[in-house]
C-alpha atoms as a PDB file:
ATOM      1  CA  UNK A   1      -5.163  35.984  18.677  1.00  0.00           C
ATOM      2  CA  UNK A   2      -5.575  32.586  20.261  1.00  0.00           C
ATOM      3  CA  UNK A   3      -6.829  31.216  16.954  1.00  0.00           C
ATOM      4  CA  UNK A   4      -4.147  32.813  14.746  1.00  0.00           C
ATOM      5  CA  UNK A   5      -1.500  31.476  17.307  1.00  0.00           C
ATOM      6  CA  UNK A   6      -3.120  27.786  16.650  1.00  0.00           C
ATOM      7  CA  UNK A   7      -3.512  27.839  13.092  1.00  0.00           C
ATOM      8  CA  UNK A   8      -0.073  29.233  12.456  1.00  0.00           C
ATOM      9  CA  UNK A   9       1.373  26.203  14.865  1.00  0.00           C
ATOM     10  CA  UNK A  10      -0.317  23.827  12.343  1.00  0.00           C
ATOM     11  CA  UNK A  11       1.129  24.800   9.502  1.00  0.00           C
ATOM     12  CA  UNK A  12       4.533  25.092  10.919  1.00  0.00           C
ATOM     13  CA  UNK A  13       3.813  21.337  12.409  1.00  0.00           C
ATOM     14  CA  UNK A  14       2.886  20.198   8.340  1.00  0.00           C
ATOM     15  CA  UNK A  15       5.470  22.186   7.037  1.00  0.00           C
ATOM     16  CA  UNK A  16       8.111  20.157   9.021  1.00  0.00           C
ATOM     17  CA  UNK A  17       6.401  17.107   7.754  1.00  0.00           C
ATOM     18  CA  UNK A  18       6.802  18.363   3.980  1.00  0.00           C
ATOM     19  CA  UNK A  19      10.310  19.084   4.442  1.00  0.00           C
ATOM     20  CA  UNK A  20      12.043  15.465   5.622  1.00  0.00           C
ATOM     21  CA  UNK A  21      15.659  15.930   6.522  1.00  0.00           C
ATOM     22  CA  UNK A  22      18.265  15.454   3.753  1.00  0.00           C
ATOM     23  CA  UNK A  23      21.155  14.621   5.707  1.00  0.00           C
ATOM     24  CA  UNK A  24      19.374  11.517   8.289  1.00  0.00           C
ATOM     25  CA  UNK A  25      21.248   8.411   8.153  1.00  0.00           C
ATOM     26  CA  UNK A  26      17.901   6.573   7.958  1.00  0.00           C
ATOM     27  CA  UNK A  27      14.871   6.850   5.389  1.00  0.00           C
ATOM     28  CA  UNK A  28      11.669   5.775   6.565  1.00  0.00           C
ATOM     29  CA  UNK A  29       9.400   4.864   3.613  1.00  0.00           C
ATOM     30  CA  UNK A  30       5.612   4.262   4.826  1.00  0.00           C
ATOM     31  CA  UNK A  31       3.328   2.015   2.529  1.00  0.00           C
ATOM     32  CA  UNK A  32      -0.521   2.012   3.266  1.00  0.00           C
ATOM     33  CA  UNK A  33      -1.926  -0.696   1.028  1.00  0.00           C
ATOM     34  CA  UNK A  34      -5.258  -1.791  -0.030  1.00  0.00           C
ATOM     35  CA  UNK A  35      -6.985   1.660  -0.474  1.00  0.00           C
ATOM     36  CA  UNK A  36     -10.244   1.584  -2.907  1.00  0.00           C
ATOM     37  CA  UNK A  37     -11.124  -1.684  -1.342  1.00  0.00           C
ATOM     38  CA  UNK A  38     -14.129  -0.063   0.789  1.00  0.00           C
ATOM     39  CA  UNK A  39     -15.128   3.235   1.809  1.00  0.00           C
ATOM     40  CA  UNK A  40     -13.736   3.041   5.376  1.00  0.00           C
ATOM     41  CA  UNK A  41     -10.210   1.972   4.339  1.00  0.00           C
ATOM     42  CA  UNK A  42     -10.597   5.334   2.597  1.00  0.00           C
ATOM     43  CA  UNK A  43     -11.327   7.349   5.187  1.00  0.00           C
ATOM     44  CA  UNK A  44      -8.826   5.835   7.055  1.00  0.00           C
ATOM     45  CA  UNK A  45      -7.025   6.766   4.300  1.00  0.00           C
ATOM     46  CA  UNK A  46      -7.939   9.991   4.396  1.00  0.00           C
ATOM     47  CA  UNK A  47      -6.813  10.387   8.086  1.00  0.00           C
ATOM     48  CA  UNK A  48      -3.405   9.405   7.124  1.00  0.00           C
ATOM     49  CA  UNK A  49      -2.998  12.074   4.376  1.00  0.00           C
ATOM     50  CA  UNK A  50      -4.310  14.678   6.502  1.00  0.00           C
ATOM     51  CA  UNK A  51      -1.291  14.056   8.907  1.00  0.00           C
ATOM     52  CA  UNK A  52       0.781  15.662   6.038  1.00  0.00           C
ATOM     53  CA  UNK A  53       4.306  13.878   5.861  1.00  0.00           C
ATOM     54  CA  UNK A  54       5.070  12.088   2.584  1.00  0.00           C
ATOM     55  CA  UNK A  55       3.191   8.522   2.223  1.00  0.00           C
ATOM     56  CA  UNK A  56       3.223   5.990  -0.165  1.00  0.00           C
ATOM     57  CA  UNK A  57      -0.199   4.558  -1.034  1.00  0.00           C
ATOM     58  CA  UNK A  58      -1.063   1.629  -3.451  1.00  0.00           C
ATOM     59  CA  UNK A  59      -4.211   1.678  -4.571  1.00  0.00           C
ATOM     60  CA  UNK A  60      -6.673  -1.404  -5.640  1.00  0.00           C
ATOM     61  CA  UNK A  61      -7.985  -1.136  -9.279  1.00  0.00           C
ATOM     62  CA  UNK A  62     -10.432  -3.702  -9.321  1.00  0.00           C
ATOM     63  CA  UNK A  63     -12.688  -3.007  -6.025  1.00  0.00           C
ATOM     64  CA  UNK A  64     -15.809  -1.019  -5.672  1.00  0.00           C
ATOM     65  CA  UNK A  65     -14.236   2.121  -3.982  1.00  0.00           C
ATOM     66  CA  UNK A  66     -11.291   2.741  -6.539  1.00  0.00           C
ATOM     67  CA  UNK A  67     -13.363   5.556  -7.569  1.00  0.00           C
ATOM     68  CA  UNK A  68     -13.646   7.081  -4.451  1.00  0.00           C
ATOM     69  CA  UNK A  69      -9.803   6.710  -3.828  1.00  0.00           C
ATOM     70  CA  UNK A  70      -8.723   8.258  -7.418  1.00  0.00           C
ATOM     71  CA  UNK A  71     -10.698  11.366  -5.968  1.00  0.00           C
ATOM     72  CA  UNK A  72      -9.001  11.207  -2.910  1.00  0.00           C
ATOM     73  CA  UNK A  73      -5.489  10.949  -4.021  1.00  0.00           C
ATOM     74  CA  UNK A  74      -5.723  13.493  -6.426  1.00  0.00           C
ATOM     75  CA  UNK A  75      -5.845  16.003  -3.574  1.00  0.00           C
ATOM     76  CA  UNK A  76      -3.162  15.341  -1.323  1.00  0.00           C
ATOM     77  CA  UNK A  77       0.481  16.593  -3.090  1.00  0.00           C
ATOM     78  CA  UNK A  78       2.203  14.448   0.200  1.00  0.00           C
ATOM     79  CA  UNK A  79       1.154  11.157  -1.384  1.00  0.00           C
ATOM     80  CA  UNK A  80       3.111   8.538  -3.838  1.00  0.00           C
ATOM     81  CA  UNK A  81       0.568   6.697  -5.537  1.00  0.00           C
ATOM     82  CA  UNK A  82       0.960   3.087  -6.431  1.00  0.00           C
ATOM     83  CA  UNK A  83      -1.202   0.264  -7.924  1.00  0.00           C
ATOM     84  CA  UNK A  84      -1.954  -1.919  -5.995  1.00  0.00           C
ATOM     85  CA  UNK A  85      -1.607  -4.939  -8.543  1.00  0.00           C
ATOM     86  CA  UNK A  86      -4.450  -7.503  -7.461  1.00  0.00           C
ATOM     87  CA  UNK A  87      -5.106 -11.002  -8.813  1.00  0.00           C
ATOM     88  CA  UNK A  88      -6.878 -12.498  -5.067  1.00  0.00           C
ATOM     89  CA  UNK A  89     -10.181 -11.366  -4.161  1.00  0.00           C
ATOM     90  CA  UNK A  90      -9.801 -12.396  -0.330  1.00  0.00           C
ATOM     91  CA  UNK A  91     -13.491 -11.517   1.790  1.00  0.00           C
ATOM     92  CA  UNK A  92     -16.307 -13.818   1.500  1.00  0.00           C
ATOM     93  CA  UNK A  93     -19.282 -11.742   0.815  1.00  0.00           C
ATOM     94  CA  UNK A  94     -17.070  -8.636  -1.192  1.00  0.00           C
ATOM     95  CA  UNK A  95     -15.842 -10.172  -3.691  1.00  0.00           C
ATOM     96  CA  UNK A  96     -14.488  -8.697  -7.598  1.00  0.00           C
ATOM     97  CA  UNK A  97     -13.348  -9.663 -10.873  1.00  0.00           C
ATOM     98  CA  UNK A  98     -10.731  -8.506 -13.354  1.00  0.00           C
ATOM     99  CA  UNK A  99     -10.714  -5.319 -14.934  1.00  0.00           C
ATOM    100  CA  UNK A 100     -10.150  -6.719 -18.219  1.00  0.00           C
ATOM    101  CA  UNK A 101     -13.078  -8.563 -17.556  1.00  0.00           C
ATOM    102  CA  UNK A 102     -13.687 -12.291 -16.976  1.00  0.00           C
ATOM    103  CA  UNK A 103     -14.408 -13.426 -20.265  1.00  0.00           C
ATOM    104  CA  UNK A 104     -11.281 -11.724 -21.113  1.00  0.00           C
ATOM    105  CA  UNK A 105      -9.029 -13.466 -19.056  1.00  0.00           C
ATOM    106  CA  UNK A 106     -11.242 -16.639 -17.961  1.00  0.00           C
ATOM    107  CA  UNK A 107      -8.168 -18.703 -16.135  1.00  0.00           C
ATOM    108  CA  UNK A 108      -7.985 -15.905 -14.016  1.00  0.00           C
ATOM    109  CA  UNK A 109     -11.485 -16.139 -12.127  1.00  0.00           C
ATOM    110  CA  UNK A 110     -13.603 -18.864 -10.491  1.00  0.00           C
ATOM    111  CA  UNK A 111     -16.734 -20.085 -11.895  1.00  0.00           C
ATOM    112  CA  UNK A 112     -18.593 -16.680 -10.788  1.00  0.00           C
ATOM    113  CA  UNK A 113     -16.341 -14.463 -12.617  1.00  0.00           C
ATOM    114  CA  UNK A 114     -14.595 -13.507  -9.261  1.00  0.00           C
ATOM    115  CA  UNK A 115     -10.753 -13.219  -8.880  1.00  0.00           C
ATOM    116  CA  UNK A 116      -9.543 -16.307  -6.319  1.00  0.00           C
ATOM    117  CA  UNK A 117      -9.156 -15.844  -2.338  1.00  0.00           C
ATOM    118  CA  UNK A 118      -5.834 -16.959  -2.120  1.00  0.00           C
ATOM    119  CA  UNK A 119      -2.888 -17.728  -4.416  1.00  0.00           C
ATOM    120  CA  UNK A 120      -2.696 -21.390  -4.106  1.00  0.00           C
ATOM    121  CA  UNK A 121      -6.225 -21.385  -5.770  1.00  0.00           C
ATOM    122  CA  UNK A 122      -5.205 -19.163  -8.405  1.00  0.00           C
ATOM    123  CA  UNK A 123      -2.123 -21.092  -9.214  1.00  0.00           C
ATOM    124  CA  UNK A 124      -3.947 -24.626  -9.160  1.00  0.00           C
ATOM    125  CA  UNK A 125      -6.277 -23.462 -12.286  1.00  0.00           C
ATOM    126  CA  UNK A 126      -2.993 -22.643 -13.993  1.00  0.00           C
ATOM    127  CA  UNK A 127      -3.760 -19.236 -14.926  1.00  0.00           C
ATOM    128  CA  UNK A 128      -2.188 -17.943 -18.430  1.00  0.00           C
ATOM    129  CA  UNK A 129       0.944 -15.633 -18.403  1.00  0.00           C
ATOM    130  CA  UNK A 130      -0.557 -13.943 -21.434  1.00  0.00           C
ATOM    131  CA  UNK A 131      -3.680 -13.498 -19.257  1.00  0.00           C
ATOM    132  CA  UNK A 132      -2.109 -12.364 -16.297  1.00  0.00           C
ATOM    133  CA  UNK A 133      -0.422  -9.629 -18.470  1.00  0.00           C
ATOM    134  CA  UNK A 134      -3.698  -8.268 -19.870  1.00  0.00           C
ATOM    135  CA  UNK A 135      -5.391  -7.724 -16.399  1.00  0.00           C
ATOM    136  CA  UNK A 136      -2.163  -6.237 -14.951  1.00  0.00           C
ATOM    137  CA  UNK A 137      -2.022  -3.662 -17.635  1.00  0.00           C
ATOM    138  CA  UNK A 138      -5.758  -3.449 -17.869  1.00  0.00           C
ATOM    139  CA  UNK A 139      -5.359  -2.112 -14.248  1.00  0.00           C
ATOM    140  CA  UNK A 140      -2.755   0.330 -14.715  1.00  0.00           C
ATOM    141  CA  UNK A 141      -4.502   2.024 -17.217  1.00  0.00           C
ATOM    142  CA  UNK A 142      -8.126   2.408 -15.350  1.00  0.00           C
ATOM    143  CA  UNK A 143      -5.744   3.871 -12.987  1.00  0.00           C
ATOM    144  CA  UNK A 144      -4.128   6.640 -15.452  1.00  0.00           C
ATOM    145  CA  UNK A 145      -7.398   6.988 -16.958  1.00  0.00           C
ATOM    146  CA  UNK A 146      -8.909   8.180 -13.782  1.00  0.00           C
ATOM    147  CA  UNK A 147      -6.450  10.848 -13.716  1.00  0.00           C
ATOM    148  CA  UNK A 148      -4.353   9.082 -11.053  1.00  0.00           C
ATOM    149  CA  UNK A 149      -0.192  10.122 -11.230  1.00  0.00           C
ATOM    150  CA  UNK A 150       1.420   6.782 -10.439  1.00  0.00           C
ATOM    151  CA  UNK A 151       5.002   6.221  -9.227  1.00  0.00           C
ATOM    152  CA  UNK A 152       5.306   2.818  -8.490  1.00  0.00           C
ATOM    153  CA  UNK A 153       3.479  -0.693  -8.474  1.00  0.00           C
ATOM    154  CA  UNK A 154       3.480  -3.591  -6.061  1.00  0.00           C
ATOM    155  CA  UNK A 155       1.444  -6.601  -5.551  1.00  0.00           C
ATOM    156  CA  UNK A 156      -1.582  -7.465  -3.353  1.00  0.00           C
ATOM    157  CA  UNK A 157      -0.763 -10.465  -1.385  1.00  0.00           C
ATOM    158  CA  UNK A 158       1.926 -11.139  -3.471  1.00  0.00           C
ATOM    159  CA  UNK A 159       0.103 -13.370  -6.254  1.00  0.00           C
ATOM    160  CA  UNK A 160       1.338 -10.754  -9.329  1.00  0.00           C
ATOM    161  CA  UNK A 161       5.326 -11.917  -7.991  1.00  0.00           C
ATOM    162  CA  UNK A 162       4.562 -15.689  -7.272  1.00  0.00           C
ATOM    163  CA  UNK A 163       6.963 -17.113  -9.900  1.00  0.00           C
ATOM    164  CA  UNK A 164       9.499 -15.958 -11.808  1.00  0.00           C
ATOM    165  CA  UNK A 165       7.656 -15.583 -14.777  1.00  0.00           C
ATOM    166  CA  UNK A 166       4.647 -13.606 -13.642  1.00  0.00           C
ATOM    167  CA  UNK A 167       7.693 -11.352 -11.771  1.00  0.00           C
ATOM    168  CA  UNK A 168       9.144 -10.610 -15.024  1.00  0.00           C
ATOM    169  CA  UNK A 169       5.502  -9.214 -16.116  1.00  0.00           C
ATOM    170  CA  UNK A 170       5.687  -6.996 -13.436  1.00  0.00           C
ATOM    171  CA  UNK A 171       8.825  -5.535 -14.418  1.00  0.00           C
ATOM    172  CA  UNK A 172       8.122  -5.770 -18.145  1.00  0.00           C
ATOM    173  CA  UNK A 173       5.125  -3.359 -17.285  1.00  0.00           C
ATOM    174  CA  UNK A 174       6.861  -1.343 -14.730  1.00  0.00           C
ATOM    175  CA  UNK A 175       9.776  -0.707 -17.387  1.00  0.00           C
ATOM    176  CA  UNK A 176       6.988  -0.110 -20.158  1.00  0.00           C
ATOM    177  CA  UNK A 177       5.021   3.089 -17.957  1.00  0.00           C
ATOM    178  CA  UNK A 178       8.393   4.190 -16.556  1.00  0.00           C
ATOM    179  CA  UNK A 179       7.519   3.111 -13.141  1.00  0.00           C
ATOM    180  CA  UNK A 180       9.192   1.994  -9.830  1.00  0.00           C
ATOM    181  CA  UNK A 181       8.833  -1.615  -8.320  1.00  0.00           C
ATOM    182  CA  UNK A 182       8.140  -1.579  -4.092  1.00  0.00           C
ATOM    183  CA  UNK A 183      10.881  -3.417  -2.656  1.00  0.00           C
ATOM    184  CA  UNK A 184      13.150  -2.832  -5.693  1.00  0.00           C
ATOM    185  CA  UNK A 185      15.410  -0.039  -3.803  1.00  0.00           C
ATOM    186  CA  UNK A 186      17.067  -2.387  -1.548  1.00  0.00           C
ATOM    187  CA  UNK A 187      14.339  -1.631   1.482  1.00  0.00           C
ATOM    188  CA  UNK A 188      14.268  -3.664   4.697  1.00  0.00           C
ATOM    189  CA  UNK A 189      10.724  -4.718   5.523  1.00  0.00           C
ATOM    190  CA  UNK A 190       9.730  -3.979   8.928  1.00  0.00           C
ATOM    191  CA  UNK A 191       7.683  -5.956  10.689  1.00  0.00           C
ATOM    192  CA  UNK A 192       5.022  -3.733  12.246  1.00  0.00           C
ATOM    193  CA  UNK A 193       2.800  -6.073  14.453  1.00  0.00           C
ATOM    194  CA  UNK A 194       0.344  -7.620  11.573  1.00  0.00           C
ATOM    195  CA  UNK A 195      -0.719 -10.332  13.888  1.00  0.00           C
ATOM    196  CA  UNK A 196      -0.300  -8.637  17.067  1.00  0.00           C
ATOM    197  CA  UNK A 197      -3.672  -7.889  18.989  1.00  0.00           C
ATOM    198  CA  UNK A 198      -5.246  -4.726  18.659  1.00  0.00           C
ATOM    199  CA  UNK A 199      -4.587  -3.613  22.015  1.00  0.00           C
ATOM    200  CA  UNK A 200      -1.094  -3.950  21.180  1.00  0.00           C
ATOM    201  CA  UNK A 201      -0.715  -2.941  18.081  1.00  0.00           C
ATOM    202  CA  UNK A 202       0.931   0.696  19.285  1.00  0.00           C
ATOM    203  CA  UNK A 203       3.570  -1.142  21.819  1.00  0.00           C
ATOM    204  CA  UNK A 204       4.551  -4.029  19.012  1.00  0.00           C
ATOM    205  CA  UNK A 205       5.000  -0.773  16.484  1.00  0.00           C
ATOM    206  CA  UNK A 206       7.222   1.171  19.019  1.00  0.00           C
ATOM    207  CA  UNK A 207       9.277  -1.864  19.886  1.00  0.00           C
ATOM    208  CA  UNK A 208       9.969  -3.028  16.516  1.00  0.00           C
ATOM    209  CA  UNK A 209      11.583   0.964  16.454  1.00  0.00           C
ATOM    210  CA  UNK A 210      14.064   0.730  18.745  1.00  0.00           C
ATOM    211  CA  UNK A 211      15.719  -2.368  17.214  1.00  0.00           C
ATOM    212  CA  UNK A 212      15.926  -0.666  14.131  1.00  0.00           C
ATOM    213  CA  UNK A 213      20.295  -0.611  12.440  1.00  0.00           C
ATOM    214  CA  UNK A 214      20.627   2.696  11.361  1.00  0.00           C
ATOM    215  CA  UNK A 215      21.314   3.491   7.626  1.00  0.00           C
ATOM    216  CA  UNK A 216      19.231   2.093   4.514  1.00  0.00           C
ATOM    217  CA  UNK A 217      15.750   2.410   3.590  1.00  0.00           C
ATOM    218  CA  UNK A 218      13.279   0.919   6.456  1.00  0.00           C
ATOM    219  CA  UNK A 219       9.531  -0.300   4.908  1.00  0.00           C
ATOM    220  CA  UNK A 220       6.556   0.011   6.996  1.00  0.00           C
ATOM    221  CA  UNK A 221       3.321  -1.452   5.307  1.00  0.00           C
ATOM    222  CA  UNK A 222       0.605  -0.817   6.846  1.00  0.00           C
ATOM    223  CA  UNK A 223      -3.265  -1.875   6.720  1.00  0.00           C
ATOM    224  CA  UNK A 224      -5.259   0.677   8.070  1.00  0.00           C
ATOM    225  CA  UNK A 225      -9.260   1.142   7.922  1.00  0.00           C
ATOM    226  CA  UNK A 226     -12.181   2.696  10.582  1.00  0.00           C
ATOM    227  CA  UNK A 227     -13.751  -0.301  12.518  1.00  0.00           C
ATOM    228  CA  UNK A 228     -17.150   0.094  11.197  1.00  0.00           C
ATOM    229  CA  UNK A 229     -20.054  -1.950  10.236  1.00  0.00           C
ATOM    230  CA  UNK A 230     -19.292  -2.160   6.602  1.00  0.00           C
ATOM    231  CA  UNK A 231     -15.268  -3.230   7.682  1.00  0.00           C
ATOM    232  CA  UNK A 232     -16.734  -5.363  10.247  1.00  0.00           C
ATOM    233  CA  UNK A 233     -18.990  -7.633   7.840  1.00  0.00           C
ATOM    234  CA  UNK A 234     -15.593  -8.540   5.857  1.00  0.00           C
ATOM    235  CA  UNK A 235     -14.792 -12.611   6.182  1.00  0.00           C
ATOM    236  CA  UNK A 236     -11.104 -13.335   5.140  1.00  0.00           C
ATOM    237  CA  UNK A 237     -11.656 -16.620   3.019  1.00  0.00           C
ATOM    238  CA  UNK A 238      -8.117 -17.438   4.139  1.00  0.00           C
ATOM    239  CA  UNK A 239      -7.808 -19.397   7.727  1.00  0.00           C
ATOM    240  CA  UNK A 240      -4.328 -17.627   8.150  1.00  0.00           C
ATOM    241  CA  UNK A 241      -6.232 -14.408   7.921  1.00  0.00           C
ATOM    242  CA  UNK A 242      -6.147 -11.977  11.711  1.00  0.00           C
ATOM    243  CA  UNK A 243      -9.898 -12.455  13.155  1.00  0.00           C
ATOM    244  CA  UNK A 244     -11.643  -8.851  13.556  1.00  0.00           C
ATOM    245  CA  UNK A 245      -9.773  -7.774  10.694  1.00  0.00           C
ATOM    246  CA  UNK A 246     -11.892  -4.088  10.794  1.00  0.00           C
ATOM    247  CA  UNK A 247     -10.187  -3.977  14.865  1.00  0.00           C
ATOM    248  CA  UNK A 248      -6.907  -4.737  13.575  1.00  0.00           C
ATOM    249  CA  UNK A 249      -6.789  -1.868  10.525  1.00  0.00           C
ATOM    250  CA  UNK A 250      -8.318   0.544  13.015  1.00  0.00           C
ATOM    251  CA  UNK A 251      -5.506  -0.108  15.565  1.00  0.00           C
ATOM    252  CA  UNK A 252      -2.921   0.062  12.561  1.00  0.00           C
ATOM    253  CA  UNK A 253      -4.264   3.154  11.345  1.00  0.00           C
ATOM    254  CA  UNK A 254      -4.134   4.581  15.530  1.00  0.00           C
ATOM    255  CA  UNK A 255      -0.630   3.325  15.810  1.00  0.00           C
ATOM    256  CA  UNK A 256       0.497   4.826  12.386  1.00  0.00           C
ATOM    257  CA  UNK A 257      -0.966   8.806  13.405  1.00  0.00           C
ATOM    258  CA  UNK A 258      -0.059   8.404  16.945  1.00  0.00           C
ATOM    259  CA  UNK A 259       1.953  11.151  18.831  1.00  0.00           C
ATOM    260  CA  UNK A 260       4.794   8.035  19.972  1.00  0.00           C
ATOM    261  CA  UNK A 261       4.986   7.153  16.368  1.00  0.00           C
ATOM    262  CA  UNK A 262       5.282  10.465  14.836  1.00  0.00           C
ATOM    263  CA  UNK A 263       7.756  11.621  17.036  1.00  0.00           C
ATOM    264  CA  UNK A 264       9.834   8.235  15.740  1.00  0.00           C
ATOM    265  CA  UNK A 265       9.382   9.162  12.388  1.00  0.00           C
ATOM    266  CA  UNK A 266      10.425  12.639  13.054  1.00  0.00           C
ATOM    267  CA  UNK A 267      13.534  12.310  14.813  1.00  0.00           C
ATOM    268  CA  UNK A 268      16.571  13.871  13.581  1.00  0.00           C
ATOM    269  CA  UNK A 269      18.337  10.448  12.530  1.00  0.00           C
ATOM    270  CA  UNK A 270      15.270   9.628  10.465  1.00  0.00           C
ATOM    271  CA  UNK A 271      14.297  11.350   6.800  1.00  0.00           C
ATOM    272  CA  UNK A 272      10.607  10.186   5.568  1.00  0.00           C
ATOM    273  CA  UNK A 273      11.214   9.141   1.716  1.00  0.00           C
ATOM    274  CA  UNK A 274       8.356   8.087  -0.669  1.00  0.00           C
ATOM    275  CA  UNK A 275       8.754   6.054  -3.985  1.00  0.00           C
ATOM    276  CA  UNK A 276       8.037   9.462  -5.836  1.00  0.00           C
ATOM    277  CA  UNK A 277      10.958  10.744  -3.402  1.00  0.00           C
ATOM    278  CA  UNK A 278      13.075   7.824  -4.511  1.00  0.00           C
ATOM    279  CA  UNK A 279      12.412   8.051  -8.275  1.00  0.00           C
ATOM    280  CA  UNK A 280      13.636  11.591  -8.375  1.00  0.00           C
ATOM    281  CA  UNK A 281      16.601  11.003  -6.754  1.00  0.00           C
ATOM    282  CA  UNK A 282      17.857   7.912  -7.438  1.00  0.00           C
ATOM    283  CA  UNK A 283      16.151   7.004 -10.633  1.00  0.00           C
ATOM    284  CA  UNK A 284      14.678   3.871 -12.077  1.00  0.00           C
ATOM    285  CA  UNK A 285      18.067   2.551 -13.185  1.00  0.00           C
ATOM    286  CA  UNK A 286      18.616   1.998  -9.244  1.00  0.00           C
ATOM    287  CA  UNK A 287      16.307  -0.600  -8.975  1.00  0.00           C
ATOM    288  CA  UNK A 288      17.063  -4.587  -9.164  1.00  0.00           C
ATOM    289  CA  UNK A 289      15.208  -7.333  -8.451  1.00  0.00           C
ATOM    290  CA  UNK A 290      14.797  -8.833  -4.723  1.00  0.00           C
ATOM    291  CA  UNK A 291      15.239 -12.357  -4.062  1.00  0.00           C
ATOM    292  CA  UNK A 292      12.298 -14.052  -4.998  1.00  0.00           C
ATOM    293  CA  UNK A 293      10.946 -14.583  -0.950  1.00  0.00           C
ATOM    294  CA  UNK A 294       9.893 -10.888  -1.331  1.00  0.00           C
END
């Protein structure tokens, strides 16, 4: 009896999470980026989905683990997937390459075939718009091809909106597979705490919560991955880059499932949206383009 009493608990708790409340003055939208760049950001990943309350995730084409995280996403209805659209290729001993593949789009990549660490790089070998357009797409299809249901695109470390015209590609694509643009619904980025220590990853979270205006659509990216050996060994090539970057995810990823958190998100004021949320009931039409700092 015990056990029936339990299990029925749970799926009244998930239920709750499936069914976000229509009339909130607030929509929370929660964006976990990076996933298919290594096997623990997957798991993490993984713990996140298991949770049950809609989540947006945007997914990396190019890395090792995309594979693994097309598998994953395809069994989780609570998820929005996006793609993750990815032009840097940030850790100094992981490092990959276009999908189109380097000979393909050669301004792209450094003398190794790899993408760039950072965007300044990229930009100083002048990389071709017509190029930039070929890996793009070559990445939204890998993702379709896997069997992946996309909703929406954004852009890893913000390299695929750097100018104008590489922001128009985005769009140009976005319009061309009928899909939504992150930030392109009028959402107010939260800051969550990326720089914040580990140990206070949680109370930076919780604070940034109470200052919150009611109304609108409120953004929370986060980073989250399992601080594990194979995190661990990842080098940011980028000196503005957190240090223990495995510590931080793990803390983002304890913050994000925590009891204080959920209970935030949960709250009768708040309704937890996803993109695939936002397509359906607002459409693509609703979307225009953010000012060009986003």
């Amino acid at each position: 009896m015990k056990t029936s009493i339990t299990i029925a608990a749970l799926f009244i708790f998930h239920s709750s999470f499936a069914q976000p409340n229509k009339t909130a003055s607030t929509q929370i939208l929660i964006r976990c980026d990076d996933i298919g760049m290594s096997h623990s950001v997957n798991m993490a990943a993984k713990q996140v989905l298991d949770a049950g309350f809609p989540v947006s995730m945007s997914v990396m084409v190019p890395c090792s683990w995309f594979t693994e995280a097309a598998d994953l996403l395809k069994q989780y209805p609570n998820v929005s997937v996006g793609i993750h659209l990815t032009l840097n290729a940030e850790w100094k001993n992981y490092r990959w390459g276009p999908v189109a593949g380097s000979g393909t789009v050669p301004s792209l990549v450094d003398p190794l075939g790899n993408f760039f660490p950072s965007r300044s790089l990229l930009f100083d070998n002048h990389p071709k718009l017509e190029e930039i357009e070929t890996e793009l797409r070559a990445q939204i299809n890998r993702a379709l091809k896997a069997g992946l249901k996309i909703d929406y695109l954004d852009y890893h470390m913000s390299a695929a909106v750097q100018t104008l015209q590489t922001r128009m590609i985005v769009e140009k694509l976005a319009a061309e597979y009928k899909l939504a643009i992150s930030r392109y619904y009028d959402e107010d980025g939260i800051d969550i705490g990326y720089f914040a220590s580990p140990a206070h990853k949680l109370d930076t979270l919780l604070s940034r919560t109470k200052t919150l205006k009611e109304g609108g659509i409120k953004l929370f990216v986060f980073h989250v991955g399992i601080d594990n050996p194979e995190l661990a060994a990842m080098e940011d090539l980028n000196p503005f880059g957190p240090k223990e970057m495995s510590k931080h995810r793990n803390a983002e990823l304890n913050a994000l499932i925590s009891k204080q958190f959920q209970q935030f998100l949960h709250a009768d004021k708040n309704r937890l949206v996803s993109y695939k949320m936002l397509v359906a009931e607002k459409g693509l039409n609703a979307m225009k383009r953010p000012d060009l700092k986003d």
